[in-house]
C-alpha atoms as a PDB file:
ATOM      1  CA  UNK A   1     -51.131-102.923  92.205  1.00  0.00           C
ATOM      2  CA  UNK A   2     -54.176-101.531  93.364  1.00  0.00           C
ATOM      3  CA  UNK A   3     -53.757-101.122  97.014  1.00  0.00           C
ATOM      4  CA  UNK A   4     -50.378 -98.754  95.598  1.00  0.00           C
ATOM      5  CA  UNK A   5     -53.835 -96.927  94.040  1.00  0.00           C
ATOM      6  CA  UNK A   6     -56.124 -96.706  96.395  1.00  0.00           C
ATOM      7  CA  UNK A   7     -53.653 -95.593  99.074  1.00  0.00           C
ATOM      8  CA  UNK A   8     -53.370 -91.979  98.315  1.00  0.00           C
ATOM      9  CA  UNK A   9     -57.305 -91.640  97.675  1.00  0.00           C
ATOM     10  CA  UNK A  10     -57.765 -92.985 101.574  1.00  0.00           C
ATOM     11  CA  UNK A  11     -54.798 -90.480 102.749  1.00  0.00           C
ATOM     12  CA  UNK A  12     -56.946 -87.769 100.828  1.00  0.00           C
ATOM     13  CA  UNK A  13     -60.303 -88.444 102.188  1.00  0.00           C
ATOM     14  CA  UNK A  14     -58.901 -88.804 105.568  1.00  0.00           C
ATOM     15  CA  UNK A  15     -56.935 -86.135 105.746  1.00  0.00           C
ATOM     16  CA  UNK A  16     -59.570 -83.724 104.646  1.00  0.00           C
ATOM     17  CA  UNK A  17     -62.518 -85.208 107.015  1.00  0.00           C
ATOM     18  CA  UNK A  18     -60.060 -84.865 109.532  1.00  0.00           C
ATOM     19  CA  UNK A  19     -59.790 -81.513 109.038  1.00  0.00           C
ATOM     20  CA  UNK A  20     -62.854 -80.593 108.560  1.00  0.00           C
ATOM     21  CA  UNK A  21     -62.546 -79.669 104.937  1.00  0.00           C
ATOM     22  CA  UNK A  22     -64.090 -80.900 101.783  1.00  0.00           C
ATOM     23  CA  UNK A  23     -66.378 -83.266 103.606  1.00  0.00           C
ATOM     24  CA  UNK A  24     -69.368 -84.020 101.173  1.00  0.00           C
ATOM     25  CA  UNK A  25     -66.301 -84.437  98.414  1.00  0.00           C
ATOM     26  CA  UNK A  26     -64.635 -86.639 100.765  1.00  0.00           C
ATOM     27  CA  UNK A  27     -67.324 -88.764 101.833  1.00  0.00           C
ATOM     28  CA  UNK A  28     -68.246 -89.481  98.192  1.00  0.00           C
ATOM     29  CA  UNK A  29     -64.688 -90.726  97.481  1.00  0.00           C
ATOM     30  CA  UNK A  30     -64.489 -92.445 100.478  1.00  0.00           C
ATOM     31  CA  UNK A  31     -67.960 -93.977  99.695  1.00  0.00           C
ATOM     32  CA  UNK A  32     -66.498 -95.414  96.070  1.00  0.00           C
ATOM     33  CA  UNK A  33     -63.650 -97.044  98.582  1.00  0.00           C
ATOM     34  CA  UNK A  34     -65.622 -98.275 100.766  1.00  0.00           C
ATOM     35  CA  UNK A  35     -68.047-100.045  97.699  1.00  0.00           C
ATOM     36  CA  UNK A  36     -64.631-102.082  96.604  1.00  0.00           C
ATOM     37  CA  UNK A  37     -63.549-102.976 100.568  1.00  0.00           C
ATOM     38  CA  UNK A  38     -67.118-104.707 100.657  1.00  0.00           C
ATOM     39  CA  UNK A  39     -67.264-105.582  97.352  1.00  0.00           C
ATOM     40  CA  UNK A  40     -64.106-107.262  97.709  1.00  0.00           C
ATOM     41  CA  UNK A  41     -64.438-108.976 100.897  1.00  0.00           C
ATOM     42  CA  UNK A  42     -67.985-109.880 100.361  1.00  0.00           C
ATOM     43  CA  UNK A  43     -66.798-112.033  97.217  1.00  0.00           C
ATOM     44  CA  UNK A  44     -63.108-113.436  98.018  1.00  0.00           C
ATOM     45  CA  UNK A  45     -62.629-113.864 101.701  1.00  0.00           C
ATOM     46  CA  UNK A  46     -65.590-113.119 104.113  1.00  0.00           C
ATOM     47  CA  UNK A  47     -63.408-113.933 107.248  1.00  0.00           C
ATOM     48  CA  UNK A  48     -61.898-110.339 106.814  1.00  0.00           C
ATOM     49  CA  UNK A  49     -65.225-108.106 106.508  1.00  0.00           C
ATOM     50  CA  UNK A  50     -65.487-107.302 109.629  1.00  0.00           C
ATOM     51  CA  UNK A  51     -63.382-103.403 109.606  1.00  0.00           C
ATOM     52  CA  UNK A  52     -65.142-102.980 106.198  1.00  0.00           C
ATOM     53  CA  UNK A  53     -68.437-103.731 108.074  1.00  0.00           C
ATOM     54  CA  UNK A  54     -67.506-100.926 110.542  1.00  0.00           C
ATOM     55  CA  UNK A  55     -66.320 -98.243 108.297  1.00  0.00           C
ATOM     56  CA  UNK A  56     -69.512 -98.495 106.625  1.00  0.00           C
ATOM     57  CA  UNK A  57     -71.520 -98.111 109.891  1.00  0.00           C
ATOM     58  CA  UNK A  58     -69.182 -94.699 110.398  1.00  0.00           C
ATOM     59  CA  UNK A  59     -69.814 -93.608 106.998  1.00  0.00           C
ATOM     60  CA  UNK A  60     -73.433 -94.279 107.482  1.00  0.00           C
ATOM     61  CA  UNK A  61     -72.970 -92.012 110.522  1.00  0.00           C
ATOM     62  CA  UNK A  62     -71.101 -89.140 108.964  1.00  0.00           C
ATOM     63  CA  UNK A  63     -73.387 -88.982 105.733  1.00  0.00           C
ATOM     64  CA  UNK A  64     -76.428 -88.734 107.919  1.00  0.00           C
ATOM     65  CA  UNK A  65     -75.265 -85.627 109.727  1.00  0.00           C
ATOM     66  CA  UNK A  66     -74.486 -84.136 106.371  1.00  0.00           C
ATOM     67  CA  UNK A  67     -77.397 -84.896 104.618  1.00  0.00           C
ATOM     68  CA  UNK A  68     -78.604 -81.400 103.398  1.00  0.00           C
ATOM     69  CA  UNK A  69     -74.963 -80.984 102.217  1.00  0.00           C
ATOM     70  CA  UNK A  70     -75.227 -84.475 100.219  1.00  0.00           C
ATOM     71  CA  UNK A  71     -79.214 -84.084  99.105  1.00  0.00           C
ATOM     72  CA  UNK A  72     -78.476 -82.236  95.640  1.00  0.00           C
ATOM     73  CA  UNK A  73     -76.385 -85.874  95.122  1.00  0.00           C
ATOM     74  CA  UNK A  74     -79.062 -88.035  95.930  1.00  0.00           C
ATOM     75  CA  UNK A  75     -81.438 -86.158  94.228  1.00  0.00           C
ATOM     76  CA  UNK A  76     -83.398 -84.430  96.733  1.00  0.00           C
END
């Protein structure tokens, strides 16, 4: 049931980094996505991690280069 809700956020997010649109929105969903992946895989099967593992280092990535854009949400 909650891969049926989590599917449309990911086709969101995607869509609109992928266009170029909406990225400090998009990374912040995609952030709250990315928490339950880990959260997830960290807990009930560590075998799988691995893609969550690599997602985060792209987020990582992709929130550094927008970090003036995302300072007023980390408080700074």
């Amino acid at each position: 049931m909650t891969l049926a809700l989590n599917v449309p956020d990911q086709l969101v997010t995607g869509v609109a980094l992928l266009l170029n649109r909406y990225v400090p929105l998009a990374l912040v969903v995609s952030a709250a996505l990315l928490y339950n992946i880990l959260a997830f895989h960290i807990t009930m099967f560590p075998a799988g991690i691995v893609p969550g593992l690599i997602l985060t280092v792209c987020w990582v990535v992709l929130a550094l280069s927008m970090h003036e854009r995302l300072a007023p949400l980390l408080g700074g």
